[in-house]
C-alpha atoms as a PDB file:
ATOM      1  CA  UNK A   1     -43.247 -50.267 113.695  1.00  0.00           C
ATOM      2  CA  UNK A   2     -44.771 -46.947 113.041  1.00  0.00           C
ATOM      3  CA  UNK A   3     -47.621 -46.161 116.102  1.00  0.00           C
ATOM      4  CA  UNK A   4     -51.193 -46.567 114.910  1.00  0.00           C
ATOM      5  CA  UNK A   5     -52.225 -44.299 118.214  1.00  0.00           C
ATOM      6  CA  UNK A   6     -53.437 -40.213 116.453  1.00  0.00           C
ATOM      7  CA  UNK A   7     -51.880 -37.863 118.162  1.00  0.00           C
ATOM      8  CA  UNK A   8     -54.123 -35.654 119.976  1.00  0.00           C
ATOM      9  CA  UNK A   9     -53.435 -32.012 119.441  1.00  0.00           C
ATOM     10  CA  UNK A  10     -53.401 -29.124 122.305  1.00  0.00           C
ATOM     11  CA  UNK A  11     -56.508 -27.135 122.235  1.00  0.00           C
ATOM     12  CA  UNK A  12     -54.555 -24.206 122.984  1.00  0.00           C
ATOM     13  CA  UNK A  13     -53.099 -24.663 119.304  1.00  0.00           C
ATOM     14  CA  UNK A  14     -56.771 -24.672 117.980  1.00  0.00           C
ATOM     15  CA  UNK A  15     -58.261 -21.364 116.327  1.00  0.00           C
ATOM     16  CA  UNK A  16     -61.650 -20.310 115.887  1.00  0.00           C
ATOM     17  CA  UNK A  17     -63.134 -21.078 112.777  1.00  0.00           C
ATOM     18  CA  UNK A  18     -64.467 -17.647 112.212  1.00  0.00           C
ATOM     19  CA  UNK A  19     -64.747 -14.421 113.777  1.00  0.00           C
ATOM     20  CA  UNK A  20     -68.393 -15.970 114.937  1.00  0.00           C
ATOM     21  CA  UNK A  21     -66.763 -18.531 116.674  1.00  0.00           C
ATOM     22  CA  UNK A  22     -64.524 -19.513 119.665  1.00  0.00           C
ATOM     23  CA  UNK A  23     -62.546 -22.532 121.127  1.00  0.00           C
ATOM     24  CA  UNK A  24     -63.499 -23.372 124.219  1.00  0.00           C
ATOM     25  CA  UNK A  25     -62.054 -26.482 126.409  1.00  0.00           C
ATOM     26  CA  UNK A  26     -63.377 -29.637 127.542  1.00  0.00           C
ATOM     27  CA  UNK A  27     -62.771 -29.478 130.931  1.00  0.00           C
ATOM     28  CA  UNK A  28     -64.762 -25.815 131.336  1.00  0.00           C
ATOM     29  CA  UNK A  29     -67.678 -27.497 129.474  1.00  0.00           C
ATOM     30  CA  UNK A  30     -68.321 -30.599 130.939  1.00  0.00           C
ATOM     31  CA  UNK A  31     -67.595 -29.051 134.570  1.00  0.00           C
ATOM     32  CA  UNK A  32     -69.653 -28.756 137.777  1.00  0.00           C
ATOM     33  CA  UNK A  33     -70.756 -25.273 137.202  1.00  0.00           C
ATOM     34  CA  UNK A  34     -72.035 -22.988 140.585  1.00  0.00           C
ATOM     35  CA  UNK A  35     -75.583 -22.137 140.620  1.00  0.00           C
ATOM     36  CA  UNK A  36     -74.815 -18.625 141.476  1.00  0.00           C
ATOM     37  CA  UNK A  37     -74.113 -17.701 138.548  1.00  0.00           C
ATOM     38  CA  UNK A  38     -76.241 -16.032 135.908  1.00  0.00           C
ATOM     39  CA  UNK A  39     -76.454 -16.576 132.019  1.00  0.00           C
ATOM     40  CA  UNK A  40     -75.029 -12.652 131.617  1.00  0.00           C
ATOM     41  CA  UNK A  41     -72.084 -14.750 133.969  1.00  0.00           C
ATOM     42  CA  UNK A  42     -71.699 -17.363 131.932  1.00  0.00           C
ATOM     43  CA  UNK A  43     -71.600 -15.371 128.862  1.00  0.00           C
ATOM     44  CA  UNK A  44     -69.013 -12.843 130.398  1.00  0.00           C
ATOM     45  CA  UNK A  45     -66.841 -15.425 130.973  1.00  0.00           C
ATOM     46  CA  UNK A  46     -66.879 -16.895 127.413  1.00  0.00           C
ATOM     47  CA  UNK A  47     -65.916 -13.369 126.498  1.00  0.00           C
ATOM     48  CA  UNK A  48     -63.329 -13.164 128.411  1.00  0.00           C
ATOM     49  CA  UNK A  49     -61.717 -16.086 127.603  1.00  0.00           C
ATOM     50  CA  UNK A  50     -62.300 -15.576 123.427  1.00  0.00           C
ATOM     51  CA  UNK A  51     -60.527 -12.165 123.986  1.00  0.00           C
ATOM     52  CA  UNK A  52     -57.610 -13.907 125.843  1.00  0.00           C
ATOM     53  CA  UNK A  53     -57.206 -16.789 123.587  1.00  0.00           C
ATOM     54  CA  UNK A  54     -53.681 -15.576 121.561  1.00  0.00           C
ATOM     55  CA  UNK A  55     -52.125 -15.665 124.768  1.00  0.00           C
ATOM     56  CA  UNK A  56     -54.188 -18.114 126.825  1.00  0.00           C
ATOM     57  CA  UNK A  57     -51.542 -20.488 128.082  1.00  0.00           C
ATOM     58  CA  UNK A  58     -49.117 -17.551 129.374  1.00  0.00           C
ATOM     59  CA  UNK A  59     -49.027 -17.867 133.133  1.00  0.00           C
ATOM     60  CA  UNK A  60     -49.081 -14.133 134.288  1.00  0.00           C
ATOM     61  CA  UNK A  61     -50.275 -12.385 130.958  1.00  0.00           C
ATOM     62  CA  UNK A  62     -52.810  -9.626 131.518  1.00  0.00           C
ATOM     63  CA  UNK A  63     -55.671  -9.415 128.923  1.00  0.00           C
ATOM     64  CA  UNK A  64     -57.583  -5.998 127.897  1.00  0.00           C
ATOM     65  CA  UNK A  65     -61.004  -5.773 126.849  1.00  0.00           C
ATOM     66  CA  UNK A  66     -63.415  -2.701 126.094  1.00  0.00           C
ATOM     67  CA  UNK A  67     -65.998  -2.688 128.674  1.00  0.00           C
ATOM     68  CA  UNK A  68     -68.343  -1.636 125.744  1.00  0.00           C
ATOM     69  CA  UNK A  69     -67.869  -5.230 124.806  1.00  0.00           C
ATOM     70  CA  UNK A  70     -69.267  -7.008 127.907  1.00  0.00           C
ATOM     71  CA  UNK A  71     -71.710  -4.284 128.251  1.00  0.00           C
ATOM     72  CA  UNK A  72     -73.241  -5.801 124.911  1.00  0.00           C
ATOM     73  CA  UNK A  73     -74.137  -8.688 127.110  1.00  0.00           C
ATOM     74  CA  UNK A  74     -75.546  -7.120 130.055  1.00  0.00           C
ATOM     75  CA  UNK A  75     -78.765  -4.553 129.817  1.00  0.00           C
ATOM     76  CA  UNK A  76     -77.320  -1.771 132.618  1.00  0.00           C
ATOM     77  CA  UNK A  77     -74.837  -0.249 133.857  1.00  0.00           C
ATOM     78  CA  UNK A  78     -71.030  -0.984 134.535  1.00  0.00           C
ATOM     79  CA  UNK A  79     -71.916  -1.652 138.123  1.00  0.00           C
ATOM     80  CA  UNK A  80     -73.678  -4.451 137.078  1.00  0.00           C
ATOM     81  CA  UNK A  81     -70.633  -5.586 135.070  1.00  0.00           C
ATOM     82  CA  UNK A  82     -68.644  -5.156 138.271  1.00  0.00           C
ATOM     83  CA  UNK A  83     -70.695  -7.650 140.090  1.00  0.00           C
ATOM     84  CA  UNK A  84     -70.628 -10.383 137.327  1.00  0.00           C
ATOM     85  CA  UNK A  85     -66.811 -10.021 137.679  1.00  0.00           C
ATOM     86  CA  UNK A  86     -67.067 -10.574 141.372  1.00  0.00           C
ATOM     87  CA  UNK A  87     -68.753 -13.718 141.040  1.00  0.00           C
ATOM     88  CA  UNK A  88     -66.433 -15.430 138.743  1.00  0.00           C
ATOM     89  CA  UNK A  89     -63.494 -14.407 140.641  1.00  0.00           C
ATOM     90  CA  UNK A  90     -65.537 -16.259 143.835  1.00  0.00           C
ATOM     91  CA  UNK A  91     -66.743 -19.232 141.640  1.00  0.00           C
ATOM     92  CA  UNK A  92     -64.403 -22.782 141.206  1.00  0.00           C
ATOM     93  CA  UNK A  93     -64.234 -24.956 138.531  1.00  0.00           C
ATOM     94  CA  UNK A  94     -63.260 -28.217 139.362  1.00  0.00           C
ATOM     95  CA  UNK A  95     -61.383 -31.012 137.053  1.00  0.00           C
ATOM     96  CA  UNK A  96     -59.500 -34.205 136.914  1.00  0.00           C
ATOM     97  CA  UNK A  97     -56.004 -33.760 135.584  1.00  0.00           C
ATOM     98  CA  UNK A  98     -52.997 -35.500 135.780  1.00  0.00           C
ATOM     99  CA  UNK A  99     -50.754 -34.345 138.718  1.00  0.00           C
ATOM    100  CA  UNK A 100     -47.031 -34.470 139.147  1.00  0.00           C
ATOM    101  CA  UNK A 101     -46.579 -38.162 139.570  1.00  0.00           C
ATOM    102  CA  UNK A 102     -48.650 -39.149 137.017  1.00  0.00           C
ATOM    103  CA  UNK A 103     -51.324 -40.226 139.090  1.00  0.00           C
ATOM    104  CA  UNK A 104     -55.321 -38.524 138.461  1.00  0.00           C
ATOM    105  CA  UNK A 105     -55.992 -35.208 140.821  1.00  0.00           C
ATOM    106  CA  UNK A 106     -58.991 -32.783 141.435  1.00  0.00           C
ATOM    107  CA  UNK A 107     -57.954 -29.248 140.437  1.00  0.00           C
ATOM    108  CA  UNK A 108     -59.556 -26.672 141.318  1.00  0.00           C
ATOM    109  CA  UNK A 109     -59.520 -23.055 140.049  1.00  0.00           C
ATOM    110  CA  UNK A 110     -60.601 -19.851 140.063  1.00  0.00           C
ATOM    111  CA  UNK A 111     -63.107 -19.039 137.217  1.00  0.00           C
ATOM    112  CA  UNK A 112     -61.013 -15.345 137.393  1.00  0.00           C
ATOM    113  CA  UNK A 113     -58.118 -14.259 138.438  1.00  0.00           C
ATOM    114  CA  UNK A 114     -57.051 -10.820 139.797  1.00  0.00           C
ATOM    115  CA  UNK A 115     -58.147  -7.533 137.102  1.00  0.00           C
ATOM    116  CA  UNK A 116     -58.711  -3.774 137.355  1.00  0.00           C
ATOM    117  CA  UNK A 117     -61.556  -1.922 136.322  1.00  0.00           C
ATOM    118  CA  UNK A 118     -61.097   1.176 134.571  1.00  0.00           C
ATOM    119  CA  UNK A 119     -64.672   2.431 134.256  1.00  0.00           C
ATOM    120  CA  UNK A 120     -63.932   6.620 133.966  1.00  0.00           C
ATOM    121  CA  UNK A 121     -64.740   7.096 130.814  1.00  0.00           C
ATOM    122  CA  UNK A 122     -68.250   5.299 129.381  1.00  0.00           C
ATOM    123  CA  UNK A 123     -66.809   5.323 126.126  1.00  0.00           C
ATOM    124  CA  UNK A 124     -63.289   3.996 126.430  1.00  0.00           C
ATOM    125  CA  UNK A 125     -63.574   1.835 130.178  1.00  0.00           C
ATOM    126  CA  UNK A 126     -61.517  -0.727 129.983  1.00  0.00           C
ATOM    127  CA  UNK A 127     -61.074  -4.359 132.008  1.00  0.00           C
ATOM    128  CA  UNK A 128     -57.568  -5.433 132.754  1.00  0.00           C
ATOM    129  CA  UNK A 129     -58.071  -9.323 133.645  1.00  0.00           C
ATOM    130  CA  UNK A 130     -55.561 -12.483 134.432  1.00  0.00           C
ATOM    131  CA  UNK A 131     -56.402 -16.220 135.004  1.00  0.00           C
ATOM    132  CA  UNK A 132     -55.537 -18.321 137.818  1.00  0.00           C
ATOM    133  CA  UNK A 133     -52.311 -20.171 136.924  1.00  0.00           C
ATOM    134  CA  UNK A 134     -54.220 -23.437 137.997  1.00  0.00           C
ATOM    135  CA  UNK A 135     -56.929 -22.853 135.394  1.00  0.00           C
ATOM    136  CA  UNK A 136     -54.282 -22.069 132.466  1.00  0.00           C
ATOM    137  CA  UNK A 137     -52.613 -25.843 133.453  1.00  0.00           C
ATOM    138  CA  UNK A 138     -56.198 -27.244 132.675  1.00  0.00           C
ATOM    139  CA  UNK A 139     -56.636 -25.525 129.579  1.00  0.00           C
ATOM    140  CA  UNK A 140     -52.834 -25.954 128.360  1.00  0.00           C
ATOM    141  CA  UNK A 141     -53.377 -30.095 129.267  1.00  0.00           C
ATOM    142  CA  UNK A 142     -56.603 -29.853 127.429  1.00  0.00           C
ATOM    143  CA  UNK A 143     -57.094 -32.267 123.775  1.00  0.00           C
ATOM    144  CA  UNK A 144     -61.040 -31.965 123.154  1.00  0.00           C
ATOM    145  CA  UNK A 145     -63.421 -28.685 122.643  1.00  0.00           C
ATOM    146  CA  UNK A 146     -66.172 -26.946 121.521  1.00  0.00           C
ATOM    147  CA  UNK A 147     -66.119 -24.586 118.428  1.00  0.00           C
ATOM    148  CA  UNK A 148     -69.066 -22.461 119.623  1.00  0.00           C
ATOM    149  CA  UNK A 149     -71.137 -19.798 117.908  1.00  0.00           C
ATOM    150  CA  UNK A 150     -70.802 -16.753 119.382  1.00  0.00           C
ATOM    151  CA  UNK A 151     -74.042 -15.442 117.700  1.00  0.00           C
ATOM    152  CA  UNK A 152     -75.737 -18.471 118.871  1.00  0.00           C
ATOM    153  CA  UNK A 153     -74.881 -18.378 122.446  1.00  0.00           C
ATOM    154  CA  UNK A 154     -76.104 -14.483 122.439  1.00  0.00           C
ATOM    155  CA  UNK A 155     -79.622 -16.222 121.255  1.00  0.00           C
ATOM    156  CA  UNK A 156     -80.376 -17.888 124.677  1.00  0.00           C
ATOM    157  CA  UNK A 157     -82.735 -16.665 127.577  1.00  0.00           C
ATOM    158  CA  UNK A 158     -81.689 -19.616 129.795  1.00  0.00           C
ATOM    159  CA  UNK A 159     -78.077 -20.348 130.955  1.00  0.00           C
ATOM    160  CA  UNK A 160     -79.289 -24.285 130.786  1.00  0.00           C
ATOM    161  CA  UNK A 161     -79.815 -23.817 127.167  1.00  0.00           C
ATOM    162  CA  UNK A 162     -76.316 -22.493 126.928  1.00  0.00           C
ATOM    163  CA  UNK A 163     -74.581 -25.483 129.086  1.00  0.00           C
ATOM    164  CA  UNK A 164     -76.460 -28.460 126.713  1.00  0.00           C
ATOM    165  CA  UNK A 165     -75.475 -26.136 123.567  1.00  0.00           C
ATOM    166  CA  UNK A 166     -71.938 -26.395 124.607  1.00  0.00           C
ATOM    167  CA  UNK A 167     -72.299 -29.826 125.512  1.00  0.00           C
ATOM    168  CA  UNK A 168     -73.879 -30.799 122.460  1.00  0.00           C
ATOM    169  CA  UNK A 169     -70.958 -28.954 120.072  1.00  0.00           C
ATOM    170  CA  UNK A 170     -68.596 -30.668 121.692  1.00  0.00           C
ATOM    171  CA  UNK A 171     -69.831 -33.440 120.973  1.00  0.00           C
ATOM    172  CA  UNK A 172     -71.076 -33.440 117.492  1.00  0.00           C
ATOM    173  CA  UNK A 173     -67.775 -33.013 116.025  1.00  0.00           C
ATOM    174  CA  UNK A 174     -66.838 -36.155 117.849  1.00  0.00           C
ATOM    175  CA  UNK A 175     -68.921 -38.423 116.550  1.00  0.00           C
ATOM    176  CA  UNK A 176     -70.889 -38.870 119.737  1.00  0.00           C
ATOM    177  CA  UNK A 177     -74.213 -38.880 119.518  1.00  0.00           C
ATOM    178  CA  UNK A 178     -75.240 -39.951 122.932  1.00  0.00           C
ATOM    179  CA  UNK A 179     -74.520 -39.791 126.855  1.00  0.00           C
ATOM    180  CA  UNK A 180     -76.037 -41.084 130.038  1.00  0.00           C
ATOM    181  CA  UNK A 181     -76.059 -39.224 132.659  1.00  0.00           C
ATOM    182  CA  UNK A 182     -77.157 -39.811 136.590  1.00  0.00           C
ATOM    183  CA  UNK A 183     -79.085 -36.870 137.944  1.00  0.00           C
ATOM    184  CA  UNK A 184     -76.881 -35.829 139.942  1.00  0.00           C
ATOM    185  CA  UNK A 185     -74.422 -35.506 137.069  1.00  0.00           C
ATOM    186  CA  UNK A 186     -76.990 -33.473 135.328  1.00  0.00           C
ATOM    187  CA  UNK A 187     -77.652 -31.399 137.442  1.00  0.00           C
ATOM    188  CA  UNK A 188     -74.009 -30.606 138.191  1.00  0.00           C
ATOM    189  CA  UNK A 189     -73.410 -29.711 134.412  1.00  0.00           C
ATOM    190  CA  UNK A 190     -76.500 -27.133 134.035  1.00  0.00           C
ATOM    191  CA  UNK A 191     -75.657 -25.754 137.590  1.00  0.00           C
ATOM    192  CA  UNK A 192     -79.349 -26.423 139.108  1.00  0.00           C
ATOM    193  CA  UNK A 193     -79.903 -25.633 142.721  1.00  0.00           C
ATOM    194  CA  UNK A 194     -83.584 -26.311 143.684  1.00  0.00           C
ATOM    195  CA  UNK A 195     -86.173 -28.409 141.223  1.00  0.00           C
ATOM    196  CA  UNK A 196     -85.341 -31.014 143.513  1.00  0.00           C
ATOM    197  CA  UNK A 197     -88.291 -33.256 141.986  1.00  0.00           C
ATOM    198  CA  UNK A 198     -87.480 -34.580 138.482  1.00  0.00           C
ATOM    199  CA  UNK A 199     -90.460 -33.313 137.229  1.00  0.00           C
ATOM    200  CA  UNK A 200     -89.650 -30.063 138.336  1.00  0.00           C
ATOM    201  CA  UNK A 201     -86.339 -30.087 136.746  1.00  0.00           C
ATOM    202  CA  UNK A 202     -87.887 -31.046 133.048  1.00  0.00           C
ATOM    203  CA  UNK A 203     -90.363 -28.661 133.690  1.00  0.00           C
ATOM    204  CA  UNK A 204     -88.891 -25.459 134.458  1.00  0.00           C
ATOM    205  CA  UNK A 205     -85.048 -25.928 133.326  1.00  0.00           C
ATOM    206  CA  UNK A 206     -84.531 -29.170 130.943  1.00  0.00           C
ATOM    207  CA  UNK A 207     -87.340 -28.668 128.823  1.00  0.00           C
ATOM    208  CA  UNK A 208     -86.846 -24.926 128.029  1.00  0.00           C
ATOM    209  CA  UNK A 209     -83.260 -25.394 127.712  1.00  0.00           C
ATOM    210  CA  UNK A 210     -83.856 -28.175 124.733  1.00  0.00           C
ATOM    211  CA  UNK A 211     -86.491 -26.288 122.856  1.00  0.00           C
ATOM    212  CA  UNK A 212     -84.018 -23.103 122.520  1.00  0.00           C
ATOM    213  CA  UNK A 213     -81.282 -25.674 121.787  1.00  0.00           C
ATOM    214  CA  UNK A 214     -83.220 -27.232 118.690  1.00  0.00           C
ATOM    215  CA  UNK A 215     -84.267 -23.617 117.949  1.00  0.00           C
ATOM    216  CA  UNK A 216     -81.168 -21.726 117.521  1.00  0.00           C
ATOM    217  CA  UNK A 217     -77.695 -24.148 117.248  1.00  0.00           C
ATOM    218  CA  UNK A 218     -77.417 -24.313 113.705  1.00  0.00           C
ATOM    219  CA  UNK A 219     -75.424 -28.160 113.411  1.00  0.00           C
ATOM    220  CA  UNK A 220     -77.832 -30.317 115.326  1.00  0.00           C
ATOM    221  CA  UNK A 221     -80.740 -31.246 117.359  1.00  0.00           C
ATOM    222  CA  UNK A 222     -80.863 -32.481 120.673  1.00  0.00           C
ATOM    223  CA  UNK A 223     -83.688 -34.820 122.963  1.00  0.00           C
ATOM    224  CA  UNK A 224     -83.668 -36.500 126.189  1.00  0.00           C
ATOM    225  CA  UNK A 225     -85.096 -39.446 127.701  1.00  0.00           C
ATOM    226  CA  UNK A 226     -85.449 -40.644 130.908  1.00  0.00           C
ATOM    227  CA  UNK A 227     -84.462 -43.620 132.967  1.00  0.00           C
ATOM    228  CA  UNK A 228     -85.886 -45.026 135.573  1.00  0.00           C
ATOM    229  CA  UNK A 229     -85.499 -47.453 138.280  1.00  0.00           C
ATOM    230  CA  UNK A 230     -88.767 -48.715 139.223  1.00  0.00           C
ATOM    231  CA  UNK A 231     -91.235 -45.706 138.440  1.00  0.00           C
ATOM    232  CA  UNK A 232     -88.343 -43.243 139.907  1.00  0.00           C
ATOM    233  CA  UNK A 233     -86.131 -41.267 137.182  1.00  0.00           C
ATOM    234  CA  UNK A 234     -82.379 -41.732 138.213  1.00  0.00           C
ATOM    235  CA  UNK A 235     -80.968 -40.385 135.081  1.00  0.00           C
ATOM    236  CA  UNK A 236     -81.037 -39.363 131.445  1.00  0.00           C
ATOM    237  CA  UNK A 237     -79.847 -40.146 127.932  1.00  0.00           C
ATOM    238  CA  UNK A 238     -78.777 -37.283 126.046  1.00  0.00           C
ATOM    239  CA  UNK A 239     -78.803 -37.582 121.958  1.00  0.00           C
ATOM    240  CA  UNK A 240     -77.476 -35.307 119.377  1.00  0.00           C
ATOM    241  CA  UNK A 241     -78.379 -35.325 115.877  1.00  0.00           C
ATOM    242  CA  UNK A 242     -77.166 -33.576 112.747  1.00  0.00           C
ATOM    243  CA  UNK A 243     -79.435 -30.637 111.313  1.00  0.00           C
ATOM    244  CA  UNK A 244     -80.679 -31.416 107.987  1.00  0.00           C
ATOM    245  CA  UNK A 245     -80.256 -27.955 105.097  1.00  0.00           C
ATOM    246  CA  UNK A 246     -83.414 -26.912 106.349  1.00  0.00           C
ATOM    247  CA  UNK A 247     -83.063 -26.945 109.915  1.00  0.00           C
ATOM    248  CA  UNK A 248     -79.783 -24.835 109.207  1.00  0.00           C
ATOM    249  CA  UNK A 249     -81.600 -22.424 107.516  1.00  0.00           C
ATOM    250  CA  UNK A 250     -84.439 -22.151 109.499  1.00  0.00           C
ATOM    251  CA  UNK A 251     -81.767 -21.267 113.260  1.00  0.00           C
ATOM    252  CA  UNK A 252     -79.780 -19.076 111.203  1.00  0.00           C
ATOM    253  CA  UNK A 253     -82.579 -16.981 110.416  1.00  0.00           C
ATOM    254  CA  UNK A 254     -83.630 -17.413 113.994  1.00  0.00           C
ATOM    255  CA  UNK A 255     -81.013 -16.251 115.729  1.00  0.00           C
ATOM    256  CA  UNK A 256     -80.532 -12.950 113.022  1.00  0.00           C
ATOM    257  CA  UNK A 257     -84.203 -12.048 113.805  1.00  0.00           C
ATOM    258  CA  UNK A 258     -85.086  -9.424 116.138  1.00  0.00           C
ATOM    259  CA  UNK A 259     -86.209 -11.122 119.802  1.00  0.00           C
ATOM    260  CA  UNK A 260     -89.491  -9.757 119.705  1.00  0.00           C
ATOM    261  CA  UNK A 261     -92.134 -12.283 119.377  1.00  0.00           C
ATOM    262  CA  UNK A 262     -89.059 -15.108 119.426  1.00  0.00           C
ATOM    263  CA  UNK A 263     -90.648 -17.600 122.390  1.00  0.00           C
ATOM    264  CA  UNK A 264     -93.779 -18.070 120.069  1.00  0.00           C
ATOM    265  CA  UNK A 265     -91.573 -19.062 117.139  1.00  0.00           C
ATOM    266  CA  UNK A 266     -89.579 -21.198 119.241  1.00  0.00           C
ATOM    267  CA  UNK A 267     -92.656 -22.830 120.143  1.00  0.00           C
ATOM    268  CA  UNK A 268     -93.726 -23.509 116.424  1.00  0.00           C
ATOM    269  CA  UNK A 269     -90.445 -24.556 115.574  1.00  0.00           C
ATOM    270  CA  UNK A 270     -90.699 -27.492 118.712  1.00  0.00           C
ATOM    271  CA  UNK A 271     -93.926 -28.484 117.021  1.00  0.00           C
ATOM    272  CA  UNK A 272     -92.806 -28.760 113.819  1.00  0.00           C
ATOM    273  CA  UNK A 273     -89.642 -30.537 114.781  1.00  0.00           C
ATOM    274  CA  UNK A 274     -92.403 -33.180 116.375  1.00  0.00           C
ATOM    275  CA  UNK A 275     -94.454 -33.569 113.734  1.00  0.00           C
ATOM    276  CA  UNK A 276     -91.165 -34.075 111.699  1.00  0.00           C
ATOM    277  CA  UNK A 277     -89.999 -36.839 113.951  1.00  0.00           C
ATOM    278  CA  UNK A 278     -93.682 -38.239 114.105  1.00  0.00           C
ATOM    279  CA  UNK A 279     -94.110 -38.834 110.451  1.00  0.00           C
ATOM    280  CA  UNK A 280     -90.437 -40.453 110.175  1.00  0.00           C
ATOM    281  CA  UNK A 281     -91.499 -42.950 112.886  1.00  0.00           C
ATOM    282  CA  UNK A 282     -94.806 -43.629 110.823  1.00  0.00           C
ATOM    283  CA  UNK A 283     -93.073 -44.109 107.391  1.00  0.00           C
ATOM    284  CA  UNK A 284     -90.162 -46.536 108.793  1.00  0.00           C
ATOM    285  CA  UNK A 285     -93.108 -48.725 110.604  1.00  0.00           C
ATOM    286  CA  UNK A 286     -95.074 -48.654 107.563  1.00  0.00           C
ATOM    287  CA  UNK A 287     -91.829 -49.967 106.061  1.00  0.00           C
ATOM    288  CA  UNK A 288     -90.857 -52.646 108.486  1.00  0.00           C
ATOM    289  CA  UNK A 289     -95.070 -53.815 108.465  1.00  0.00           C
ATOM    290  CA  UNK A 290     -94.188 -54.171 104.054  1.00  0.00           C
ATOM    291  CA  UNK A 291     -91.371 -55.751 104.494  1.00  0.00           C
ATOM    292  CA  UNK A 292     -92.322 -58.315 107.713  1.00  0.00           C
ATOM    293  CA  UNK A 293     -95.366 -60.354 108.767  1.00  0.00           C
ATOM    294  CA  UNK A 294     -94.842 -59.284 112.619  1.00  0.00           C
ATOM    295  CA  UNK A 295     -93.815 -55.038 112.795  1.00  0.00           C
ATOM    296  CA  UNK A 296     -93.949 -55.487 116.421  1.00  0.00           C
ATOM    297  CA  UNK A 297     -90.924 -57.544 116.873  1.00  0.00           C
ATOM    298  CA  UNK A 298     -89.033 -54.998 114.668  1.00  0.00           C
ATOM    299  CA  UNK A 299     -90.134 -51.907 116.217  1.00  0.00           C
ATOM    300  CA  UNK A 300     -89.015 -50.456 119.792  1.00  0.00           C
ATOM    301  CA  UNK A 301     -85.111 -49.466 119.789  1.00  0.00           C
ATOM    302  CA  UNK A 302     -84.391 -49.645 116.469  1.00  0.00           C
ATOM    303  CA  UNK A 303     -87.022 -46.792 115.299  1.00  0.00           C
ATOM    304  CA  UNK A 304     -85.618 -43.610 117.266  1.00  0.00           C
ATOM    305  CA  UNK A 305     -88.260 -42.154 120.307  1.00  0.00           C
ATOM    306  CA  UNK A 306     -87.575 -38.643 120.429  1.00  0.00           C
END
């Protein structure tokens, strides 16, 4: 009898949709993620790894990029490209793999490897980079990603925004339209240190990071709500929802436009993603009050609280 199980696929066999796009893993998106580092960081290290991805799983391979490229993400000088390398070669990633007897481990890895910096010539400087052979063995055992926007990522001002957008598209495509999380476990993911009072966090990093999220990622929309124990937040539930046309529309033309005057349209875009939400909850309870002599015992989880 034929298996009914799918057979998952590598990611390393996955290409980018576009040139706009780029396949990132699982395990480097749903990771603990060191404070230290800095959205330009983060961003640099997506780079890097788009750049390497023909020859990703080669233990030992040496990848070249431009350092005009990575200076497109950075607003100075090649010095301060130098120190954004010197972080990720002192930041870990950690993840649960399978080890040699079949049994779960914790790997951990280097977020880079050894490089050189030829920086000479403004023009024509060069970064020769490798990856630690224990990261390549994540991404090479690696079965789910992200297809992320490369255009999209380049719209954020807050490296939280960045970690729920590349939560969020790897989740979409999934069919997953929800996560809990404890605290902790957020925290972890967006690489907080500080905003050690919940409402602190929402303030100042969760908040932010959702309204650029709904702003510029041009698939879906994102909320969060809180649970408690008691009258003490211990965790979250994360939802995703498909974009309708005109959501599309409206982040694509975001994230083409110049950033000048961007945080105020951000903020009518929040608003008018709330008033959207508002008037669905208003039309289904005016349905559900036609349709039943008692709303109230319809209403609650079934009508969506975003």
């Amino acid at each position: 009898m034929a298996s009914s199980k799918r057979k998952l696929r590598s990611t390393t066999s996955i290409e980018p949709w576009s040139d706009d796009h780029m396949v990132k893993p699982a395990e480097l998106i749903d990771v603990r993620l060191p404070s230290s580092l800095t959205l330009v960081d983060r961003r640099t290290f997506n780079a890097l790894l788009r750049n390497a991805w023909d020859r990703i799983d080669q233990n030992g391979a040496e990848h070249v990029i431009a350092l005009s490229e990575l200076k497109g993400l950075h607003t100075g000088s090649n010095q301060r490209i130098a120190e954004t390398i010197k972080r990720l070669m002192t930041a870990l990633i950690e993840a649960e793999v399978k080890g040699r007897k079949g049994n779960i481990v914790v790997r951990r890895a280097q977020m880079l490897g050894g490089n050189d910096m030829d920086d000479d010539d403004n023009r024509t400087g060069i970064l020769t980079y490798t990856f630690d052979p224990r990261l390549i063995s994540i991404i090479r055992s690696s079965t789910t990603w992200g297809q992320l926007r490369i255009k999209v990522m380049a719209a954020f001002s807050s490296k939280y925004a960045l970690s729920l957008y590349e939560m969020g598209e790897r989740r979409i495509h999934m069919r997953k339209f929800e996560e809990e999380l404890s605290l902790s476990e957020l925290r972890n993911r967006l690489g907080v240190d500080g905003l050690h009072r919940y409402a602190d966090l929402n303030r100042w990093a969760i908040k932010p990071a959702i309204e650029e999220v709904n702003a510029f990622a041009l698939g879906f929309n994102m909320a969060i709500q809180e649970l408690k124990r008691g009258k003490s937040v211990v965790g979250v539930r994360l939802r995703w929802w498909p974009k309708d046309e005109e959501q599309r529309q409206e982040a694509a033309s975001e994230i083409n436009r110049c950033r000048l005057g961007r945080q105020a349209r951000v903020k009518k875009t929040v608003e008018a993603l709330a008033q959207r939400q508002m008037q669905l909850r208003l039309d289904m309870e005016a349905g559900l009050r036609a349709a039943a002599p008692n709303p109230a015992d319809y209403l609650g989880d079934e009508i969506p609280d975003f």
